[in-house]
Protein backbone atom coordinates (compact mmCIF):
# COMPACT_ATOMS: atom_id res chain seq x y z
CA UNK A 1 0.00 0.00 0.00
CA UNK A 2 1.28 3.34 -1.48
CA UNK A 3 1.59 6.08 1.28
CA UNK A 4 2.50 9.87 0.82
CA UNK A 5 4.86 10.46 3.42
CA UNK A 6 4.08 13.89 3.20
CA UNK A 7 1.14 14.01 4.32
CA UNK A 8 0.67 12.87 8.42
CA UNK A 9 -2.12 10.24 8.22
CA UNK A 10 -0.67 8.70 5.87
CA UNK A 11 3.04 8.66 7.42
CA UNK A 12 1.42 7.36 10.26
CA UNK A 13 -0.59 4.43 8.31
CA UNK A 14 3.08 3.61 6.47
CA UNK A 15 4.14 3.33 9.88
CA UNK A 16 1.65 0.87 11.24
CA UNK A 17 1.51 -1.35 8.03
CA UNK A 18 5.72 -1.77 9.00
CA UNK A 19 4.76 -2.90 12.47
CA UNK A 20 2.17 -5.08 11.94
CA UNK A 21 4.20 -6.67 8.91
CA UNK A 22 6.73 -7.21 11.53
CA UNK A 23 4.63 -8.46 13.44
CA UNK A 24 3.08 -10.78 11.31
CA UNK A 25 6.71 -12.41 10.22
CA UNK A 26 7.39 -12.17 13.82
CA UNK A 27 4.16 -14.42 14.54
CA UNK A 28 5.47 -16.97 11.97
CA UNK A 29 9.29 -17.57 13.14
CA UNK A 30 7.66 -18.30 16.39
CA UNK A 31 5.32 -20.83 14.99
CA UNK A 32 8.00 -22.67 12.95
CA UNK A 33 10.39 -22.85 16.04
CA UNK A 34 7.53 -23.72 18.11
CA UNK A 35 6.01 -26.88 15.84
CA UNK A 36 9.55 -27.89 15.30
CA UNK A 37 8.39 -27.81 11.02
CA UNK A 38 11.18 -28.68 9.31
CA UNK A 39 9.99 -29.87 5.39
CA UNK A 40 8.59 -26.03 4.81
CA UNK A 41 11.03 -23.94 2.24
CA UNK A 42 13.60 -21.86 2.49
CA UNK A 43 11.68 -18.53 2.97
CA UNK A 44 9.92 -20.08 6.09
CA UNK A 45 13.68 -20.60 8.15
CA UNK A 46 13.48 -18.65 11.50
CA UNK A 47 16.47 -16.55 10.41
CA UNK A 48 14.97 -15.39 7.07
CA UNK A 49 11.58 -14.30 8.79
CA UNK A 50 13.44 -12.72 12.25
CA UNK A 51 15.22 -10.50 9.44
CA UNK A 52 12.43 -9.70 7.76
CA UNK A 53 10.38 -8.81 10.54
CA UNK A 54 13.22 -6.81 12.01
CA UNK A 55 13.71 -4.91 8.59
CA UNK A 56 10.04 -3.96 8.97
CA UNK A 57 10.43 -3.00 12.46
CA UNK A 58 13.73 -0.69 11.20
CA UNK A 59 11.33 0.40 8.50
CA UNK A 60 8.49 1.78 10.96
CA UNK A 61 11.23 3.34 13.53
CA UNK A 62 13.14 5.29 10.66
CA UNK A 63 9.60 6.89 9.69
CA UNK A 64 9.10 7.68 13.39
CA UNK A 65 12.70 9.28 12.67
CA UNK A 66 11.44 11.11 9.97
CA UNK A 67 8.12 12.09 11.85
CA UNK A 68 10.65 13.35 15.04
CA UNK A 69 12.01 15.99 13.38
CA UNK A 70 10.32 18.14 15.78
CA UNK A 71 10.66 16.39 19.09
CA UNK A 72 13.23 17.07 21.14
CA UNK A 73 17.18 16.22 19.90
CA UNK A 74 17.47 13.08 22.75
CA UNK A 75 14.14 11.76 21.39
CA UNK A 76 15.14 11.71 18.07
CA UNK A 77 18.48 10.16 18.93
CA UNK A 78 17.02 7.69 20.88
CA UNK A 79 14.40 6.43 17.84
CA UNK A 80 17.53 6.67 15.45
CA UNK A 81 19.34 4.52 17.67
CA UNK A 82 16.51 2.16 17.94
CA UNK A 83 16.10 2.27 14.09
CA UNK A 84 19.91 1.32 14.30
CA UNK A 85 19.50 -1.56 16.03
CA UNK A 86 16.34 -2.72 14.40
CA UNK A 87 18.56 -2.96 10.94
CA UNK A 88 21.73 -4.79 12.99
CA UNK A 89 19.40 -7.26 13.91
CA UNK A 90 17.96 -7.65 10.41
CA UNK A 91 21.78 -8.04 9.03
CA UNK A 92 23.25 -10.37 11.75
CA UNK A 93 20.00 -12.13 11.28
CA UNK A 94 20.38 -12.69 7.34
CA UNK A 95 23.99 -13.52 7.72
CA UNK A 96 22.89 -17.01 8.55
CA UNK A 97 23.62 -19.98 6.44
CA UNK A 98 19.81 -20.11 5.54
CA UNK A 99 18.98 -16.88 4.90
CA UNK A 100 22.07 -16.70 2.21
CA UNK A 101 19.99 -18.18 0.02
CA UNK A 102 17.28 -16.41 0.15
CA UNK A 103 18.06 -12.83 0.73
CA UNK A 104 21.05 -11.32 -2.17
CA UNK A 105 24.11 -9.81 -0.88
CA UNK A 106 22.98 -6.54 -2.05
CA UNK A 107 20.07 -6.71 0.04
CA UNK A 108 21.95 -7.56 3.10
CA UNK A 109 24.37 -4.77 2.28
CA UNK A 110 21.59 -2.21 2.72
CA UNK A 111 20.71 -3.41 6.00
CA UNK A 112 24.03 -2.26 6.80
CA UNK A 113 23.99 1.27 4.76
CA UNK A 114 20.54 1.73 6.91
CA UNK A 115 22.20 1.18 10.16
CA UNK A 116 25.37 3.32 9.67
CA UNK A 117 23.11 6.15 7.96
CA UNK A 118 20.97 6.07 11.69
CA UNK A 119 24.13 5.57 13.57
CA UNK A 120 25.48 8.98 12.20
CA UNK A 121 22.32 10.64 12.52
CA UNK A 122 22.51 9.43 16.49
CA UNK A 123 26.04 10.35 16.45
CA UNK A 124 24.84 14.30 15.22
CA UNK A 125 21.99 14.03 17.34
CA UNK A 126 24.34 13.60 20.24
CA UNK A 127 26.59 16.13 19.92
CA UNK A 128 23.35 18.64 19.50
CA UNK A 129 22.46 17.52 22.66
CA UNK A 130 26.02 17.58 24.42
CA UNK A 131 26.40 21.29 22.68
C-alpha cells in the first residue's frame, strides 16, 4: 500500500503497516520454532523471517525518525538509535547460512547502509544535545 509520506495520516498508516508486517513475520518464526516444522522452504527458516520482521520493524522506527524531526534532539536520537538496532538485527540475522539463500548480498548490504546512515544521525543528534 502506497503512502504519501508527506502528508501525516498517511506517514502514520506507512508506519503501522511496518509494524504489523513485523509483526506478522514475527508471529510466523515463532510458529516454525515452536512446531519444530522442518519440510517447509527456504523462505519459512526462523532466520529469514526474524530479518524480515526486524527490517520492517527498522522500517516503521526510521519513519518515526522522519516524523521526530520536531521532538526534542534526545528523542530523536534515541528512535535513530533504535532504528539502528532494528537494521543490525535484520543483518546479523540474514547472515545465517539459511537466509544466504534467500536474501542477495545486495540486500543484506543495505541493511548495513541503513544502520550506519541512523548511527550517524545518532552520532549528530548527540553532539546537539552535548552542545
Amino acid at each position: 500500500l502506497a503512502q504519501n509520506l508527506s502528508i501525516d495520516e498517511q506517514m502514520k498508516a506507512a508506519t503501522r503497516y511496518f509494524q504489523l508486517s513485523s509483526g506478522v513475520f514475527s508471529f510466523l518464526k515463532d510458529y516454525v520454532n515452536a512446531n519444530s516444522l522442518s519440510d517447509l522452504s527456504v523462505d519459512f527458516e526462523p532466520a529469514v523471517l526474524a530479518c524480515i520482521s526486524w527490517f520492517m520493524l527498522g522500517q516503521a522506527a526510521e519513519l518515526i525518525y522522519i516524523k521526530s524531526a520536531s521532538f526534542k534532539d534526545e528523542v530523536a536520537a534515541k528512535v535513530a538509535a533504535h532504528a539502528a538496532d532494528c537494521y543490525k538485527e535484520a543483518y546479523t540475522s540474514s547472515r545465517t547460512e539459511s537466509a544466504k539463500k534467500v536474501i542477495p548480498e545486495s540486500v543484506r548490504a543495505s541493511f548495513t547502509y541503513h544502520k550506519e546512515f541512523v548511527i550517524f544521525v545518532v552520532i549528530i543528534a548527540d553532539e546537539l544535545v552535548t552542545s
